[in-house]
Protein backbone atom coordinates (compact mmCIF):
# COMPACT_ATOMS: atom_id res chain seq x y z
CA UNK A 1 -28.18 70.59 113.00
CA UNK A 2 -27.91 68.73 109.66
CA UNK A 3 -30.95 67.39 107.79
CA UNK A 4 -30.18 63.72 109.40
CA UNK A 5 -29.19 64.72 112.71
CA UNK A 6 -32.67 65.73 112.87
CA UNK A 7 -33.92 62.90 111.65
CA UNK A 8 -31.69 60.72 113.84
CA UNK A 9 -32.87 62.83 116.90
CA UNK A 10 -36.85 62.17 116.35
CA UNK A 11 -36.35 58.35 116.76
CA UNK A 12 -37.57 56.79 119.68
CA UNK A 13 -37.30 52.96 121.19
CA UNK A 14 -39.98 50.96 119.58
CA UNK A 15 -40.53 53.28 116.71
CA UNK A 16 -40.93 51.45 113.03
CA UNK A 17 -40.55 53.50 109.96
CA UNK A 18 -42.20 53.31 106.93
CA UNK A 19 -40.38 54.11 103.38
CA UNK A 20 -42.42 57.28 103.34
CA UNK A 21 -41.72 58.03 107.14
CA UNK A 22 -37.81 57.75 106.06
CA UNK A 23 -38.02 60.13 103.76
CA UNK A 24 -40.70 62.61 105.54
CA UNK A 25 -38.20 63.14 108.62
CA UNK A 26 -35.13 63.19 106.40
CA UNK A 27 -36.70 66.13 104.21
CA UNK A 28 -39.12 67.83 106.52
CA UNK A 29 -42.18 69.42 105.04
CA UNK A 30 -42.22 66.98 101.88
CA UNK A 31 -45.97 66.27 102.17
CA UNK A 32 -49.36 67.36 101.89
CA UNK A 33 -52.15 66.23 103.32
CA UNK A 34 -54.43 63.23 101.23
CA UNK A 35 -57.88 63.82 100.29
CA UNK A 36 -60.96 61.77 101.23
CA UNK A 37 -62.07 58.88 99.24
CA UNK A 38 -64.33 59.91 96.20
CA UNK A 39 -68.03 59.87 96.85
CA UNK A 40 -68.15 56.96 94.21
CA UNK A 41 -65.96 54.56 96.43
CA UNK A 42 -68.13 55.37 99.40
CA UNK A 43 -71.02 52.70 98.93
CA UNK A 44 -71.88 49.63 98.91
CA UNK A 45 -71.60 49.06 95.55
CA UNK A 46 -67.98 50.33 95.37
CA UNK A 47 -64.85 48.20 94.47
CA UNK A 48 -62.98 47.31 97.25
CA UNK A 49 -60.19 49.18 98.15
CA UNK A 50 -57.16 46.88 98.68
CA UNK A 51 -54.57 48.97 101.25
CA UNK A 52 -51.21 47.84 101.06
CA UNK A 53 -49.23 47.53 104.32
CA UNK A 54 -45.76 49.38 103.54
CA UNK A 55 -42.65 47.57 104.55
CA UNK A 56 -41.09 49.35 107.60
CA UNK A 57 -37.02 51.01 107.60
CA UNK A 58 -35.27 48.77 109.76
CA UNK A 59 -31.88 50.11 109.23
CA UNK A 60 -30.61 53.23 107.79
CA UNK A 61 -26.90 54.06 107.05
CA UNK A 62 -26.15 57.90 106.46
CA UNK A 63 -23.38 58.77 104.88
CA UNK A 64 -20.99 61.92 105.07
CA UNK A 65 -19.78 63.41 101.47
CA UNK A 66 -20.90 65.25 98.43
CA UNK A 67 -22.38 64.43 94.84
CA UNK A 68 -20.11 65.82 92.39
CA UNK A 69 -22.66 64.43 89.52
CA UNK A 70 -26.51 64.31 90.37
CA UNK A 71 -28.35 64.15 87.29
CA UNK A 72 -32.45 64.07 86.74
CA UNK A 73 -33.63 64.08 82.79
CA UNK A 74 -30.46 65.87 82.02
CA UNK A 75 -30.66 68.61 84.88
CA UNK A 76 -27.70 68.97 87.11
CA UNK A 77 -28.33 69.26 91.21
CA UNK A 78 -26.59 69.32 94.25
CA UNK A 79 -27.34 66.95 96.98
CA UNK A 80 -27.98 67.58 100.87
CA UNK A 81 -27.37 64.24 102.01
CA UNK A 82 -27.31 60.66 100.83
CA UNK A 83 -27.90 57.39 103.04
CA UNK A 84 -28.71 53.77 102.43
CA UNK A 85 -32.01 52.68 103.72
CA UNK A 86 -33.20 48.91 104.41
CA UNK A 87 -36.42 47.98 105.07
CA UNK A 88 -38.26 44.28 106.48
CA UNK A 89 -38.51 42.73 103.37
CA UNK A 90 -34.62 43.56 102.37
CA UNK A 91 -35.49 45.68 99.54
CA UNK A 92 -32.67 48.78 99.37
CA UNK A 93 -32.65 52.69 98.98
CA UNK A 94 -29.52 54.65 98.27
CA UNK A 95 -31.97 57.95 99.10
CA UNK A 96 -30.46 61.65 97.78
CA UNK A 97 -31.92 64.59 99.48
CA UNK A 98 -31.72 67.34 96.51
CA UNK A 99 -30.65 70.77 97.43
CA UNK A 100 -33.56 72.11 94.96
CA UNK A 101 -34.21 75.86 95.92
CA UNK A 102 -37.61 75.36 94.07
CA UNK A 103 -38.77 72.30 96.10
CA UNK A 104 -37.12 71.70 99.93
CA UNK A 105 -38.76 68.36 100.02
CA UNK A 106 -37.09 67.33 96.81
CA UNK A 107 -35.83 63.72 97.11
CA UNK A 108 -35.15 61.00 94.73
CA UNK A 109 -34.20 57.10 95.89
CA UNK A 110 -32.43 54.28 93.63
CA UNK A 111 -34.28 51.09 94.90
CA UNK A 112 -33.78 47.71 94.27
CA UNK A 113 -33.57 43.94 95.62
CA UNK A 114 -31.20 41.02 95.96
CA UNK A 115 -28.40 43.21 96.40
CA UNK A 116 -24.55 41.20 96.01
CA UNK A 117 -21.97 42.04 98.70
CA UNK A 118 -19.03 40.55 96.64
CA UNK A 119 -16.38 41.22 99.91
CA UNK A 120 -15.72 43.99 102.13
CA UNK A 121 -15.15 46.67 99.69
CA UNK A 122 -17.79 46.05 96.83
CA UNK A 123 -21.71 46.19 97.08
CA UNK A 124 -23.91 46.06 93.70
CA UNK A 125 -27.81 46.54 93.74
CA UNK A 126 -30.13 46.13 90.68
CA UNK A 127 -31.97 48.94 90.41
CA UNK A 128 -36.09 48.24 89.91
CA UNK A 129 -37.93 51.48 90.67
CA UNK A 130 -37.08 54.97 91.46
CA UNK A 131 -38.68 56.98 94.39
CA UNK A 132 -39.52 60.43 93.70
CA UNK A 133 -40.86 62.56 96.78
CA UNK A 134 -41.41 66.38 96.51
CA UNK A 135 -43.08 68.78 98.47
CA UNK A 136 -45.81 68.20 96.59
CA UNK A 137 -46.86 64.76 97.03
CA UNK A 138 -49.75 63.67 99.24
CA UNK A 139 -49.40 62.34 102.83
CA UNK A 140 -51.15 59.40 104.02
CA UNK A 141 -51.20 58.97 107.89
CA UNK A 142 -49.27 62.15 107.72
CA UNK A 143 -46.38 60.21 105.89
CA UNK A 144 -45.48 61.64 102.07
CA UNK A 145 -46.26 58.80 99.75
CA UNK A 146 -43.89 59.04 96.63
CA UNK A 147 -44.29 58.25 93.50
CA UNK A 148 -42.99 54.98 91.97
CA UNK A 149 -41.15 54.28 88.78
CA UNK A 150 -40.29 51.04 87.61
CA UNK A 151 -37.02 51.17 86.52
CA UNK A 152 -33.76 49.81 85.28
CA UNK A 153 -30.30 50.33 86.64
CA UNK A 154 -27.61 49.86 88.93
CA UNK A 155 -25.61 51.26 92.19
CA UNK A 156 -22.62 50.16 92.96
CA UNK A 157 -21.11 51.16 96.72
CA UNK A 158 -17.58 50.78 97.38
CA UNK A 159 -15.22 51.23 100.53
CA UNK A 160 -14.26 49.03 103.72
CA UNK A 161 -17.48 47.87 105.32
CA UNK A 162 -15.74 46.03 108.10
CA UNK A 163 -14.53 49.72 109.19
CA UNK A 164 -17.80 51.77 108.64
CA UNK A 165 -16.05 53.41 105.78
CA UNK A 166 -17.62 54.30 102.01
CA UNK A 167 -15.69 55.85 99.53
CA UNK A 168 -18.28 56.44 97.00
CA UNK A 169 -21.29 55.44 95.46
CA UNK A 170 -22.44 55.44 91.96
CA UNK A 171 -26.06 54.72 90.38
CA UNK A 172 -27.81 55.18 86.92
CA UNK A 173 -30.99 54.52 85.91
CA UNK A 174 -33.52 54.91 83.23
CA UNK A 175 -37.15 55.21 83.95
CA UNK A 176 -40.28 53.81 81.73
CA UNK A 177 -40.88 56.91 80.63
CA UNK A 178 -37.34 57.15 79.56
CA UNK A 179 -36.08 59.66 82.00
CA UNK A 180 -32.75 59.11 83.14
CA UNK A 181 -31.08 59.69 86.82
CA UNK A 182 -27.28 59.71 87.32
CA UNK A 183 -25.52 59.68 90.82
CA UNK A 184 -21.92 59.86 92.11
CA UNK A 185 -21.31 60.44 95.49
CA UNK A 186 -17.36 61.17 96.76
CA UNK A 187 -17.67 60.29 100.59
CA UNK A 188 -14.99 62.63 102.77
CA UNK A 189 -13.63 60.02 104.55
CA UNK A 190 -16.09 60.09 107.69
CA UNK A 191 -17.34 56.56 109.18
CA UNK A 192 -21.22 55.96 108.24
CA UNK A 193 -23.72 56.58 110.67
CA UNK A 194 -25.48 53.24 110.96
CA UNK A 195 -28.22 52.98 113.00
CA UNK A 196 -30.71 50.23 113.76
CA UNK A 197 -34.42 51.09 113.87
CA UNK A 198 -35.48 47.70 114.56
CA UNK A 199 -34.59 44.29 114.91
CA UNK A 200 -34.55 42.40 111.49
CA UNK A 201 -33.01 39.49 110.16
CA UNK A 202 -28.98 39.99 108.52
CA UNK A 203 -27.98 39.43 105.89
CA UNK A 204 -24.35 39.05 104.62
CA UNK A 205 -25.09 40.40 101.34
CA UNK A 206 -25.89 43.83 102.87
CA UNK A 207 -22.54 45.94 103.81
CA UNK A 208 -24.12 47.48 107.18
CA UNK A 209 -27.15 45.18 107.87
CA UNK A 210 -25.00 43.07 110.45
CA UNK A 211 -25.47 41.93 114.04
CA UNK A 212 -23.44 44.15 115.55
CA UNK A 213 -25.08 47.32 113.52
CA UNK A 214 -26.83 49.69 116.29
């Protein structure tokens, strides 16, 4: 069973899934469990802690292929999956599950908002922050939390939406800290696996976040 078959097959009616949750059922074993709050933030006179509510996956698009360039800082990598993720407030994920022999729960995610679906074959997103998730980030609720980078880039997604169909995808970005993260994925032909997690509102400047998606 592939790495999203088995997420696919731990979804249940009525279940909403967080960023982290995506990515903590696509790679299993990613996280680690938080620590408590420091003894400092435990009184009275501490500063409030302000928690922020994370926006929930309602659709998630996998898609069948291989990365024939996956770059991180320079490295090269092979990928075990990639799939477009869409959460509540219509921000976007292309996520890349890294076949890293040195970290299973290696994962990296080009993310971004206001998206342009330009017609059925040509999808851009601006690229504002990288996700990185390894097996050694905490968990919060028992979801891994990963690490955010604002960044600056670009994915572009091309193939016939109207059909399910992708024939590739290609991002770059560059971090703040100047680290760099290159992506082309060859898709072999297979229609995506679209499936809804939740009702949301559509837009038409998403290729699968339609109606009719299920």
């Amino acid at each position: 069973m592939t790495i999203w078959r088995r997420f696919v097959c731990r979804l249940r009616p009525g279940l909403l899934l967080s960023a982290g949750a995506l990515f903590a059922l696509a790679v299993p074993g990613v996280a680690q469990t938080a620590g408590p709050r420091p003894a400092a933030e435990q009184g009275p006179e501490a500063p409030k802690r302000i928690e922020h509510r994370q926006p929930l996956i309602d659709l998630l698009a996998h898609m069948s292929g291989k990365c024939t360039t996956l770059k991180i800082a320079g490295r090269s990598y092979a990928c075990k999956a990639v799939a477009y993720a869409h959460n509540e407030t219509g921000r976007v994920s292309f996520a890349v599950a890294i076949e890293d022999p040195a970290d299973d729960g290696h994962v990296v995610s080009f993310s971004g908002e206001r998206g342009k679906r330009f017609d059925d074959n040509s999808y851009e997103l601006p690229i504002d922050r990288m996700l990185l998730n390894s097996k050694h980030r905490p968990r919060l609720h028992g979801l891994p939390v990963p690490a955010e980078e604002a960044s600056t880039g670009i994915c572009r997604q091309v193939g016939n939406f109207a059909a399910r169909r992708v024939s590739s995808v290609t991002c770059t970005a560059t971090d703040s800290r100047g680290q760099s993260y290159e992506l082309l994925f060859v898709s072999d032909g297979s229609p995506v696996g679209v499936r809804r997690v939740r009702q949301s509102a559509a837009s038409i400047d998403d290729p699968f976040n339609s109606p009719t998606a299920k």
